[in-house]
C-alpha atoms as a PDB file:
ATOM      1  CA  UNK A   1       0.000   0.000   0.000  1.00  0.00           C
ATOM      2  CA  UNK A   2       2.828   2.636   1.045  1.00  0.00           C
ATOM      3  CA  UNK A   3       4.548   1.631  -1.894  1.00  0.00           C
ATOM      4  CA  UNK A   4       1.505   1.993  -4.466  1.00  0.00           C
ATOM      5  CA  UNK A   5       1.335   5.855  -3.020  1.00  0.00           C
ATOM      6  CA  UNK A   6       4.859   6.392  -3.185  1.00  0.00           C
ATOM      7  CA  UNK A   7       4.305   5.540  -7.018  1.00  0.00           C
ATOM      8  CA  UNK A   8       1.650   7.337  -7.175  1.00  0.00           C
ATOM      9  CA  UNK A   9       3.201  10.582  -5.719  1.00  0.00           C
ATOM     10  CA  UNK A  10       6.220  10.210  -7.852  1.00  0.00           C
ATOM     11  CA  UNK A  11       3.761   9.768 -10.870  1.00  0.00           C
ATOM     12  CA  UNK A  12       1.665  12.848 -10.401  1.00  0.00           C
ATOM     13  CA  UNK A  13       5.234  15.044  -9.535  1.00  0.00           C
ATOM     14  CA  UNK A  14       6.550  13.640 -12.952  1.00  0.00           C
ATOM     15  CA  UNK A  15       3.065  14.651 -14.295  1.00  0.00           C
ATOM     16  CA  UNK A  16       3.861  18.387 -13.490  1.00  0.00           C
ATOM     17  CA  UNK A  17       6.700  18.973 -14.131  1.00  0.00           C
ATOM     18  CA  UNK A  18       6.129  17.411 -17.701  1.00  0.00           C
ATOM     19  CA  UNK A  19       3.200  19.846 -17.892  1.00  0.00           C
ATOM     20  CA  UNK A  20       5.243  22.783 -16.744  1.00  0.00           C
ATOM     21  CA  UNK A  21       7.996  21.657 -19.718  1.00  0.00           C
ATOM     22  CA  UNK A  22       5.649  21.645 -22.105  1.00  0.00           C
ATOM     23  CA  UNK A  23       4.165  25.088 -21.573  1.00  0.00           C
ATOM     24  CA  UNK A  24       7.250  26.386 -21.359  1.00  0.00           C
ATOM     25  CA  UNK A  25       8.049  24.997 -24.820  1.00  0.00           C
ATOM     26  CA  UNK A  26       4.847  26.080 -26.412  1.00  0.00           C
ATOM     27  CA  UNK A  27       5.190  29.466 -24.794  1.00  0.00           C
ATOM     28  CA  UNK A  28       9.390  30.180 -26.471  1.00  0.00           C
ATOM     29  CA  UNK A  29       7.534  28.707 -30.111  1.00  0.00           C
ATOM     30  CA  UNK A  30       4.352  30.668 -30.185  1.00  0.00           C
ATOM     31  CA  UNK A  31       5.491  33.741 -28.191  1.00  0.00           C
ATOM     32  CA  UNK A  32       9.224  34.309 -29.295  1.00  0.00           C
ATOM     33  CA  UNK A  33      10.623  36.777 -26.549  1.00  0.00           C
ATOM     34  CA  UNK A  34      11.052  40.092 -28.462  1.00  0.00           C
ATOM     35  CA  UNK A  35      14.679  41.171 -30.233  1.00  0.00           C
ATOM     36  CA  UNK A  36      16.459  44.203 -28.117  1.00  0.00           C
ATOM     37  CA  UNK A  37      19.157  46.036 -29.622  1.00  0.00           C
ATOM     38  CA  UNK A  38      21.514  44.445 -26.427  1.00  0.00           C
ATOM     39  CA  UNK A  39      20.242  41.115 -28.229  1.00  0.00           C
ATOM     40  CA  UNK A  40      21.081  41.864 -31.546  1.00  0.00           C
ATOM     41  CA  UNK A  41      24.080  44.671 -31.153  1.00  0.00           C
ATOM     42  CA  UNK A  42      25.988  43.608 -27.990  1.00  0.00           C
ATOM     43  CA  UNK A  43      29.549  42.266 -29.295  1.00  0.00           C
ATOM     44  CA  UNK A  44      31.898  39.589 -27.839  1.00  0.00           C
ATOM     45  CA  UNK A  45      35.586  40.886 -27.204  1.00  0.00           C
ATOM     46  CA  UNK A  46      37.937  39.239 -29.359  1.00  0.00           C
ATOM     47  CA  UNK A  47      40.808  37.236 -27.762  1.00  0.00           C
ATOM     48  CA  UNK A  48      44.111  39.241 -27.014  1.00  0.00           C
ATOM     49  CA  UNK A  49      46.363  36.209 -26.388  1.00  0.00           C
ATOM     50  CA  UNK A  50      47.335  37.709 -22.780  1.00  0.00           C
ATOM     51  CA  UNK A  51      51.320  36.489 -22.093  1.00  0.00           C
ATOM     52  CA  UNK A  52      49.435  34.420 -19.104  1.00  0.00           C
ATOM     53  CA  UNK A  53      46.768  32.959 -21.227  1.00  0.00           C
ATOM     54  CA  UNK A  54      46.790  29.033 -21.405  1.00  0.00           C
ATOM     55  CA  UNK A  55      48.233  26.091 -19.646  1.00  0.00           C
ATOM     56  CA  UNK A  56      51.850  27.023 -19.660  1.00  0.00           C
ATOM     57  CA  UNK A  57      51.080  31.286 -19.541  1.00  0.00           C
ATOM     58  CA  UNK A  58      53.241  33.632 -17.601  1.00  0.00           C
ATOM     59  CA  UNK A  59      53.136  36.941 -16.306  1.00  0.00           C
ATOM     60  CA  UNK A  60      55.351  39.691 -18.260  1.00  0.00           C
ATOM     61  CA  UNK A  61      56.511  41.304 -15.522  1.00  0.00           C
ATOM     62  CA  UNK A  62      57.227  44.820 -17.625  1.00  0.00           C
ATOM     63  CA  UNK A  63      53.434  44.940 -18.504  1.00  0.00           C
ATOM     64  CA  UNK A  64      52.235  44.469 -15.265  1.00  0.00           C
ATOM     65  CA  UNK A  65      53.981  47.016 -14.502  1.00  0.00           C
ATOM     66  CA  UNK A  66      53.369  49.461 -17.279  1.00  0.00           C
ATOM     67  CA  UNK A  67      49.123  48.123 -16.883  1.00  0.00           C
ATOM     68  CA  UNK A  68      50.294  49.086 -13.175  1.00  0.00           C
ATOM     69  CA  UNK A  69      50.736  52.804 -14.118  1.00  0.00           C
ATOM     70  CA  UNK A  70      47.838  53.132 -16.131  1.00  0.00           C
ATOM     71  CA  UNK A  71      45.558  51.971 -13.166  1.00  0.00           C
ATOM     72  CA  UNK A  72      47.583  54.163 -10.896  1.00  0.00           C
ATOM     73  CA  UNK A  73      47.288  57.451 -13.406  1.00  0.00           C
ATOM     74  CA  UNK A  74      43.770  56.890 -14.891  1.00  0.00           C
ATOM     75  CA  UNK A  75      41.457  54.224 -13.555  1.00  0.00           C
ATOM     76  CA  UNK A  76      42.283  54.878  -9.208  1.00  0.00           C
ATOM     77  CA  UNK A  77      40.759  57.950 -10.020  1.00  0.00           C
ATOM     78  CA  UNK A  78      36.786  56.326  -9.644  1.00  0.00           C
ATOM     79  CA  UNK A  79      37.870  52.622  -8.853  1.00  0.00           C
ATOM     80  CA  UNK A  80      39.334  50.698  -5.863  1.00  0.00           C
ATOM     81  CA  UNK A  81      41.923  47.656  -5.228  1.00  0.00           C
ATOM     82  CA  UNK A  82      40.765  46.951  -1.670  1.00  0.00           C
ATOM     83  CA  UNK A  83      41.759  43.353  -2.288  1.00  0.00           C
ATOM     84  CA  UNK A  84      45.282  44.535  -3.206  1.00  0.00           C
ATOM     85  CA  UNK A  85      47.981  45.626  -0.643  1.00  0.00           C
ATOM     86  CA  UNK A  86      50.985  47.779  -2.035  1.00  0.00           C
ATOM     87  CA  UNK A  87      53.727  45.468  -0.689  1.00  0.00           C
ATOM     88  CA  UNK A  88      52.005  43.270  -3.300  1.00  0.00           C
ATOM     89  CA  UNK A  89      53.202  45.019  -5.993  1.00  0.00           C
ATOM     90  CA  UNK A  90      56.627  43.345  -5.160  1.00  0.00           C
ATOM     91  CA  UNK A  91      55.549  40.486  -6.649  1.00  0.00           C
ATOM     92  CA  UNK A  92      55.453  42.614 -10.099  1.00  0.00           C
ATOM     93  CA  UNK A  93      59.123  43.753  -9.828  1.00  0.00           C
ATOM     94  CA  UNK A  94      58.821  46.653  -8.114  1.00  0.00           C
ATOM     95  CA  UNK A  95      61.320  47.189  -4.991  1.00  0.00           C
ATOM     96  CA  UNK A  96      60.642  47.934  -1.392  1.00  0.00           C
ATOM     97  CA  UNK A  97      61.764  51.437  -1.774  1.00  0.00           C
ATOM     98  CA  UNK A  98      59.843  51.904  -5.258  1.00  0.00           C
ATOM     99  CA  UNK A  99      57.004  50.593  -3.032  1.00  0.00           C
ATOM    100  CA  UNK A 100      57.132  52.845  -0.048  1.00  0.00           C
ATOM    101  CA  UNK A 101      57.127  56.025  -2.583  1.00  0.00           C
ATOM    102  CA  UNK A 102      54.471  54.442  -4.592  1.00  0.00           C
ATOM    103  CA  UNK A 103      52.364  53.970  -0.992  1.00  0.00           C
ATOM    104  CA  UNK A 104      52.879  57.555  -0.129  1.00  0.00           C
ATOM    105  CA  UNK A 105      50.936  58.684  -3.002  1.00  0.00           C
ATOM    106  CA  UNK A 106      47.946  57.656  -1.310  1.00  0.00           C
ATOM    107  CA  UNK A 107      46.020  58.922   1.866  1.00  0.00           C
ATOM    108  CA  UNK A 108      44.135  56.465   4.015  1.00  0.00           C
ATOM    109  CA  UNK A 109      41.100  58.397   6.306  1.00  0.00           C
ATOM    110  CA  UNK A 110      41.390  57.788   9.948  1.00  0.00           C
ATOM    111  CA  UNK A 111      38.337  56.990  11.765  1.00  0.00           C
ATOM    112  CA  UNK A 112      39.408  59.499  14.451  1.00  0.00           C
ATOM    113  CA  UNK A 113      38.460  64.188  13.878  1.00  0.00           C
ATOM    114  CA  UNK A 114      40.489  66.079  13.115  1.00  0.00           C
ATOM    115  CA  UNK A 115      40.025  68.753  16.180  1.00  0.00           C
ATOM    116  CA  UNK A 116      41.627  71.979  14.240  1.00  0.00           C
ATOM    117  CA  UNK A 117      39.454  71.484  11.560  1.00  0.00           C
ATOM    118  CA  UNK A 118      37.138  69.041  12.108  1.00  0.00           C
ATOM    119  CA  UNK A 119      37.620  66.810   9.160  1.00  0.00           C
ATOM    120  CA  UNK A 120      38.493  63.128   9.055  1.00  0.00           C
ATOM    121  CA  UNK A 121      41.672  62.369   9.749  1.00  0.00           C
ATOM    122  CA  UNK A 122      44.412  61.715   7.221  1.00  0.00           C
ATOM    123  CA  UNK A 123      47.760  59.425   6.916  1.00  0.00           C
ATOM    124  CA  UNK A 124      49.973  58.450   4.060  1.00  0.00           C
ATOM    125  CA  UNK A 125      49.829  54.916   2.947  1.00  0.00           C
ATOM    126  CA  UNK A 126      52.211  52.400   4.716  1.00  0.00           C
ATOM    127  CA  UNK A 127      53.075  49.205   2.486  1.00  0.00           C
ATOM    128  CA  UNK A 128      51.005  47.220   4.510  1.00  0.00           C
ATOM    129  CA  UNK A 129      48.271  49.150   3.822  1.00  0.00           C
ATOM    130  CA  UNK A 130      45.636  47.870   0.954  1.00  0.00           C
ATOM    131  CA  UNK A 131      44.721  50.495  -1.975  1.00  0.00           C
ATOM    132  CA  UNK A 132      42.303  52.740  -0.545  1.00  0.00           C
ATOM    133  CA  UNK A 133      39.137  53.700  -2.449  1.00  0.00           C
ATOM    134  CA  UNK A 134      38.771  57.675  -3.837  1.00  0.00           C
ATOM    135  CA  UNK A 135      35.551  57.796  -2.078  1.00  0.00           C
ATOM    136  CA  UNK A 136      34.447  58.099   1.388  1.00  0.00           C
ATOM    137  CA  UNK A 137      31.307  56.025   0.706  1.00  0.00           C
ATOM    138  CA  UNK A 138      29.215  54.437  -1.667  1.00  0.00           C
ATOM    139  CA  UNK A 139      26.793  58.166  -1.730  1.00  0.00           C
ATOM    140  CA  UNK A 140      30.158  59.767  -2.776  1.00  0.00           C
ATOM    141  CA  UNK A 141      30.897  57.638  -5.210  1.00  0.00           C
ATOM    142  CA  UNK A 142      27.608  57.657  -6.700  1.00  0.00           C
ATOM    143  CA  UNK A 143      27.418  61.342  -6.342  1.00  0.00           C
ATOM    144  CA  UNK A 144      30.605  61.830  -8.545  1.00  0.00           C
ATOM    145  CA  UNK A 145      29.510  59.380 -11.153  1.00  0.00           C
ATOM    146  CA  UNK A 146      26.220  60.368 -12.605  1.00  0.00           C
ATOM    147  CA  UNK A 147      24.200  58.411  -9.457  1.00  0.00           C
ATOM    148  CA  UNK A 148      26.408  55.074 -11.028  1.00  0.00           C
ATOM    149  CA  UNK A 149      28.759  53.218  -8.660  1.00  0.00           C
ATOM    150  CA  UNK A 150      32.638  52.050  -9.796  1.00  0.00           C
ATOM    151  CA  UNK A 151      33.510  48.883  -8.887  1.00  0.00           C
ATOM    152  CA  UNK A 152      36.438  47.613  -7.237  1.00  0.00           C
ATOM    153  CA  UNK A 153      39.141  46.284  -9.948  1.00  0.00           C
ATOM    154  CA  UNK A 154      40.890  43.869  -7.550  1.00  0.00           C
ATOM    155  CA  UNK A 155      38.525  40.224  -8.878  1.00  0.00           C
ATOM    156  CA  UNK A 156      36.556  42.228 -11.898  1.00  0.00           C
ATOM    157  CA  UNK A 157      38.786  39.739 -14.475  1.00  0.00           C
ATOM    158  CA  UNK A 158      37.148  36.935 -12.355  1.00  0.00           C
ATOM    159  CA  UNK A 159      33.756  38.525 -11.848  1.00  0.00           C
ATOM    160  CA  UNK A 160      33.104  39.068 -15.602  1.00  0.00           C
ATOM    161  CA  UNK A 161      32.708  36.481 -18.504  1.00  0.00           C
ATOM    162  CA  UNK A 162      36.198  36.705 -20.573  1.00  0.00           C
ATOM    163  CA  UNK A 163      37.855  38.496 -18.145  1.00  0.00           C
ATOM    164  CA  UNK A 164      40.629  40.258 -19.773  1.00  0.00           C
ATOM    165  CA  UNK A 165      39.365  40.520 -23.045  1.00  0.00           C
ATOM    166  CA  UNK A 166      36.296  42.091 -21.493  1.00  0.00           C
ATOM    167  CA  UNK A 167      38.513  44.486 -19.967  1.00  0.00           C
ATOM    168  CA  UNK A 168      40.474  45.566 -23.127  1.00  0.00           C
ATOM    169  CA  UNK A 169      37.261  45.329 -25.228  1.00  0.00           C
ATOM    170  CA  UNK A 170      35.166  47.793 -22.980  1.00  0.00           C
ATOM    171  CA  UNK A 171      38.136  50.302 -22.823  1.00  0.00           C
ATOM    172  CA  UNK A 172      38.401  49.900 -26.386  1.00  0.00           C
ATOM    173  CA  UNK A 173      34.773  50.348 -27.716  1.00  0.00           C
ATOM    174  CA  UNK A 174      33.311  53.452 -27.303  1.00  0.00           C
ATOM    175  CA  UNK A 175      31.743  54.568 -30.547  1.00  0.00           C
ATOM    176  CA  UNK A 176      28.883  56.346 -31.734  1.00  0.00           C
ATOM    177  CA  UNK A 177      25.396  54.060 -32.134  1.00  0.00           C
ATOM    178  CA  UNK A 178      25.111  52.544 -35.795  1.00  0.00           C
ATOM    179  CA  UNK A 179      22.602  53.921 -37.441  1.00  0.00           C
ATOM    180  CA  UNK A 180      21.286  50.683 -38.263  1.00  0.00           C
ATOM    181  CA  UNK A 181      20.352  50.061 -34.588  1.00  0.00           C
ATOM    182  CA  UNK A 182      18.641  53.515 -34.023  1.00  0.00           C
ATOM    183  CA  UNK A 183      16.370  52.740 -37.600  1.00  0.00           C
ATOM    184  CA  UNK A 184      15.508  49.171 -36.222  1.00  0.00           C
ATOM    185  CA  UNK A 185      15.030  50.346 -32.501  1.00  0.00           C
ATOM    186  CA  UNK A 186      14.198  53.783 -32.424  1.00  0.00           C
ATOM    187  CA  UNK A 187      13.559  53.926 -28.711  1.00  0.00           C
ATOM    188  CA  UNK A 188      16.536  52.902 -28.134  1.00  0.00           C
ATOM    189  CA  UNK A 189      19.105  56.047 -28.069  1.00  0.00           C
ATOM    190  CA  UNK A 190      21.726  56.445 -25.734  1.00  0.00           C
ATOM    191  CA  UNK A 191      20.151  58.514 -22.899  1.00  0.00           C
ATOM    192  CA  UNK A 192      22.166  61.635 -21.416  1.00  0.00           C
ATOM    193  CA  UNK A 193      24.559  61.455 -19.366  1.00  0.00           C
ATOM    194  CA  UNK A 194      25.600  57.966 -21.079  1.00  0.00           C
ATOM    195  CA  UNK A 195      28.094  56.417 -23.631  1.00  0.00           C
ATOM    196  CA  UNK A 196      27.313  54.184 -26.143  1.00  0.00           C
ATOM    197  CA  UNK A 197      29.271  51.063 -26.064  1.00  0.00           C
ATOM    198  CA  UNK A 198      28.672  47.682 -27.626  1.00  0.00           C
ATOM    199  CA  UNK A 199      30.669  45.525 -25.340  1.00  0.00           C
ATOM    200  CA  UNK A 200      28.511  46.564 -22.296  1.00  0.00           C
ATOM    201  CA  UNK A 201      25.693  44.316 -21.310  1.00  0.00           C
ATOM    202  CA  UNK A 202      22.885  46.764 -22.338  1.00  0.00           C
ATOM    203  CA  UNK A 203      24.814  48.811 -24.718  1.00  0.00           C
ATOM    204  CA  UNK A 204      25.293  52.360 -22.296  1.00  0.00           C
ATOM    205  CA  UNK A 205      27.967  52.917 -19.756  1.00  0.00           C
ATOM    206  CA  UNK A 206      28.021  55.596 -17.325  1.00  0.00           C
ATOM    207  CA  UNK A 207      31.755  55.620 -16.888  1.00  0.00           C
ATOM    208  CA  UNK A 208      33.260  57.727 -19.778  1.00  0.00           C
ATOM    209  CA  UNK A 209      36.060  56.856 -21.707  1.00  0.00           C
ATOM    210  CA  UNK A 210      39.031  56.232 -19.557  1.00  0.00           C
ATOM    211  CA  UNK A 211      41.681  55.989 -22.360  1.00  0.00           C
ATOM    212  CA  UNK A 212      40.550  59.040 -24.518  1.00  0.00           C
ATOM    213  CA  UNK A 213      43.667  59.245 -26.817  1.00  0.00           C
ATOM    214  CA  UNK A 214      47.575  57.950 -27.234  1.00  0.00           C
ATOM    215  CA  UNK A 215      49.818  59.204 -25.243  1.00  0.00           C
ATOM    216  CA  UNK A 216      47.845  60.003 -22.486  1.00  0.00           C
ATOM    217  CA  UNK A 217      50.077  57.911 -19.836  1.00  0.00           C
ATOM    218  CA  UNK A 218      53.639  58.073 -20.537  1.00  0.00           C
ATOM    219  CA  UNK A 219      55.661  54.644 -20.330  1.00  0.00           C
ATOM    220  CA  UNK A 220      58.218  54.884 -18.370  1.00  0.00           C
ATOM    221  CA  UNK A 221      59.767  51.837 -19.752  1.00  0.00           C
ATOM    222  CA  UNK A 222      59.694  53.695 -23.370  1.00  0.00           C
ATOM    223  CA  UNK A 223      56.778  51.087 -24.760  1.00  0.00           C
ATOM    224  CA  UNK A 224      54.702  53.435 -27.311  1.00  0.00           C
ATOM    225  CA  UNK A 225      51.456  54.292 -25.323  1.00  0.00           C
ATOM    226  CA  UNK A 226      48.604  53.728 -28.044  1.00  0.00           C
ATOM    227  CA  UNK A 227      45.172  53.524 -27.022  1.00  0.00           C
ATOM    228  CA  UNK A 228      45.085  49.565 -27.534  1.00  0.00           C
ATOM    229  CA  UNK A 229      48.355  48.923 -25.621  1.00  0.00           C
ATOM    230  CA  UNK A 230      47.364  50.719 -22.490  1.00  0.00           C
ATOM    231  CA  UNK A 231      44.192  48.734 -22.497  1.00  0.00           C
ATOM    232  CA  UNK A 232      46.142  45.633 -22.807  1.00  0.00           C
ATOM    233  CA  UNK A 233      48.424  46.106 -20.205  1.00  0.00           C
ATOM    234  CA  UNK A 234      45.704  46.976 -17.428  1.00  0.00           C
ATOM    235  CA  UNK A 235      43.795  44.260 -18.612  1.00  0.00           C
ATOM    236  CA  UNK A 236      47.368  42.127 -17.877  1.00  0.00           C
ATOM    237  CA  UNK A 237      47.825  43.806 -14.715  1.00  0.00           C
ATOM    238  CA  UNK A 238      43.977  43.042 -13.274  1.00  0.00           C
ATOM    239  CA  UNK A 239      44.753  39.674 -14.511  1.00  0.00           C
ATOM    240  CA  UNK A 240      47.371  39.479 -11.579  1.00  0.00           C
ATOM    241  CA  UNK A 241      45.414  41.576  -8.947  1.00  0.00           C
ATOM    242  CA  UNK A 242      42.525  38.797  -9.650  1.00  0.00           C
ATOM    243  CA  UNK A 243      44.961  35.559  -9.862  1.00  0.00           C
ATOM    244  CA  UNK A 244      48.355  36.444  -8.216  1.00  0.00           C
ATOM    245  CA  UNK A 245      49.466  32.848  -7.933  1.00  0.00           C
ATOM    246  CA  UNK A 246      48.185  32.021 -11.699  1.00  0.00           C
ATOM    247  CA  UNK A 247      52.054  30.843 -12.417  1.00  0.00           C
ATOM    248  CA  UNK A 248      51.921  28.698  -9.552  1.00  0.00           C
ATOM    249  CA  UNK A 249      48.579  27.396 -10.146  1.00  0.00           C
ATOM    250  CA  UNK A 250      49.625  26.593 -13.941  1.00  0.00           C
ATOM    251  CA  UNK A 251      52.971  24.759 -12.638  1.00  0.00           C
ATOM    252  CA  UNK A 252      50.824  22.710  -9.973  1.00  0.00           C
ATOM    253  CA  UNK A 253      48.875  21.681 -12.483  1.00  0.00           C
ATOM    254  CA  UNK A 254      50.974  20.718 -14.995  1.00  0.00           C
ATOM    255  CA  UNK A 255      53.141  18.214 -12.380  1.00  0.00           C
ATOM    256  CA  UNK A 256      49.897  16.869 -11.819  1.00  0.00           C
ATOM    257  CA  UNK A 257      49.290  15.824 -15.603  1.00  0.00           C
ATOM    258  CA  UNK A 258      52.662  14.620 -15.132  1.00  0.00           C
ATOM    259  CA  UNK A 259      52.345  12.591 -12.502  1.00  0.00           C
ATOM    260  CA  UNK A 260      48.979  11.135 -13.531  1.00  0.00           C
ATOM    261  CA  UNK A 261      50.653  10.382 -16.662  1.00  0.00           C
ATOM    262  CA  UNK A 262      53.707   8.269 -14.933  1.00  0.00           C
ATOM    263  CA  UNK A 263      51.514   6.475 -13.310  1.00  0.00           C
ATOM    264  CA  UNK A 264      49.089   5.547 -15.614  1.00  0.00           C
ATOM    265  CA  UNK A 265      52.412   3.818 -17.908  1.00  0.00           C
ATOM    266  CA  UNK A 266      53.270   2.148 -14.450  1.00  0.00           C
ATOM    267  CA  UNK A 267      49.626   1.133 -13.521  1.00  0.00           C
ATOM    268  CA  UNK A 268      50.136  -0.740 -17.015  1.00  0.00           C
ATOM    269  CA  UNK A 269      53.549  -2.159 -17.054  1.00  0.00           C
ATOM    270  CA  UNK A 270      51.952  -3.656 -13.403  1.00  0.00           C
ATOM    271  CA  UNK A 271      48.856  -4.886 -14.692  1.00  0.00           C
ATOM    272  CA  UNK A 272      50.802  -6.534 -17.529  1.00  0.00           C
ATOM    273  CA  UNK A 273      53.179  -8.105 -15.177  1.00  0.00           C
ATOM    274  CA  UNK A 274      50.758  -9.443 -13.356  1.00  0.00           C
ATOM    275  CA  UNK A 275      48.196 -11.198 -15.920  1.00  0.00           C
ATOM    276  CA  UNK A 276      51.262 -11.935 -17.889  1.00  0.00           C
ATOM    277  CA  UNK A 277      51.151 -15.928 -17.430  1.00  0.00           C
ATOM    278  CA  UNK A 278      47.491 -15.713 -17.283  1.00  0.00           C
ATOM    279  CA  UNK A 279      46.261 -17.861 -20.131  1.00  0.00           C
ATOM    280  CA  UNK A 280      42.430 -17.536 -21.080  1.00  0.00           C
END
């Protein structure tokens, strides 16, 4: 008896959700979900063959550096590192003194008055201190930013699909809206206050242009600063804030392979030791 319920139970819940599969079926045939213009003009970045891409990829140490600069002269204007301390950056190359006069450049707020003029309290950066944000707050932010809030850098090549090419392609592709997607979609203009860009989920970004025009940071290592190469290299370098220990991870795993692939030829030369006399 308990079983013939059971059956029946399982029957009817197999019942619905066979039901529920088939109206949701009929419903994507009959009633197509309308086309957007983020449907239909929304581009994928193309690949930009990072030096740390694939199985045996490596961090160029020069480029994190010179990405390093442009983050430091263009993007820590609006956008944090909070996961990223500045004795970090030794990993990159950079020395402890090169460190030290790179932490200075930053102020951290104190949680404490100022009693002469009643403002928070200020202190340069130590090493051990993690990039601070340019805001106060998350109303500051949004206040200098059209009501839009920046986010932190440190994990965004992790937090977005593509990660680096994302990164290069959204720095990359501000343009002005094809007239083929304002005859199709009308209603569909960029508003005010926004930029068109095709790599962005819905097609308008509140964050202008970062990268406006060559030349605007100055390599210090002498590497010609074009629009695309900046892009690339802070795409590089938010590759390493995101996975610091990609070299190691890509080492790990390739002893691994090469282990499992010893002992798969001596799990053999065992087995066929073994059965060897074995007639059948």
């Amino acid at each position: 008896m308990v079983r013939t319920i059971a059956l029946l139970i399982g029957a009817a819940f197999v019942a619905v959700l066979g039901l529920a599969l088939f109206g949701t079926v009929k419903t994507a045939i009959t009633e197509p979900a309308a086309e957007t213009a983020a449907h239909e003009f929304h581009l994928k970045p193309m690949d930009i063959d990072l030096p740390s891409a694939g199985l045996f990829g490596k961090f160029d140490q020069r480029q994190l550096q010179r990405g390093f600069q442009v983050y430091q002269e263009v993007c820590s204007a609006c956008h944090s590192l909070k996961y990223v301390a500045f004795r970090d950056l030794k990993e990159i190359g950079y020395s402890d003194a090169q460190i030290k006069t790179i932490a200075t450049g930053w102020k951290i707020e104190q949680p404490s008055i100022n009693p002469d003029t009643g403002e928070a309290a200020t202190r340069k950066s130590l090493p051990s201190d993690h990039f601070p944000s340019p805001f106060a707050n998350e109303i500051a932010a949004r206040a200098a930013n059209n009501n839009a809030l920046p986010p932190d850098l440190s994990l965004i090549t992790k937090a977005r699909e593509d990660g680096p090419n994302y990164v290069h392609a959204l720095i990359t592709g501000y343009r002005d809206q094809p007239a083929a997607l304002l005859q199709k979609f009308p209603d569909a203009k960029t508003p005010d206050g926004l930029h068109y860009n095709p790599y962005f989920a819905n097609l308008n970004i509140a964050m202008p242009p970062p990268l406006a025009s060559d030349g605007q940071v100055q390599y210090e290592d002498g590497t010609k600063p074009t629009v695309d190469q900046m892009a690339r290299d802070v795409a590089a370098f938010l590759t390493w804030t995101a996975e610091p220990n990609l070299e190691a991870r890509h080492s790990a795993g390739f002893a691994a392979l090469l282990f499992l692939g010893i002992f798969i030829v001596l799990a053999w030369g065992a087995y066929q030791n073994v059965w060897r006399d074995v007639k059948h």
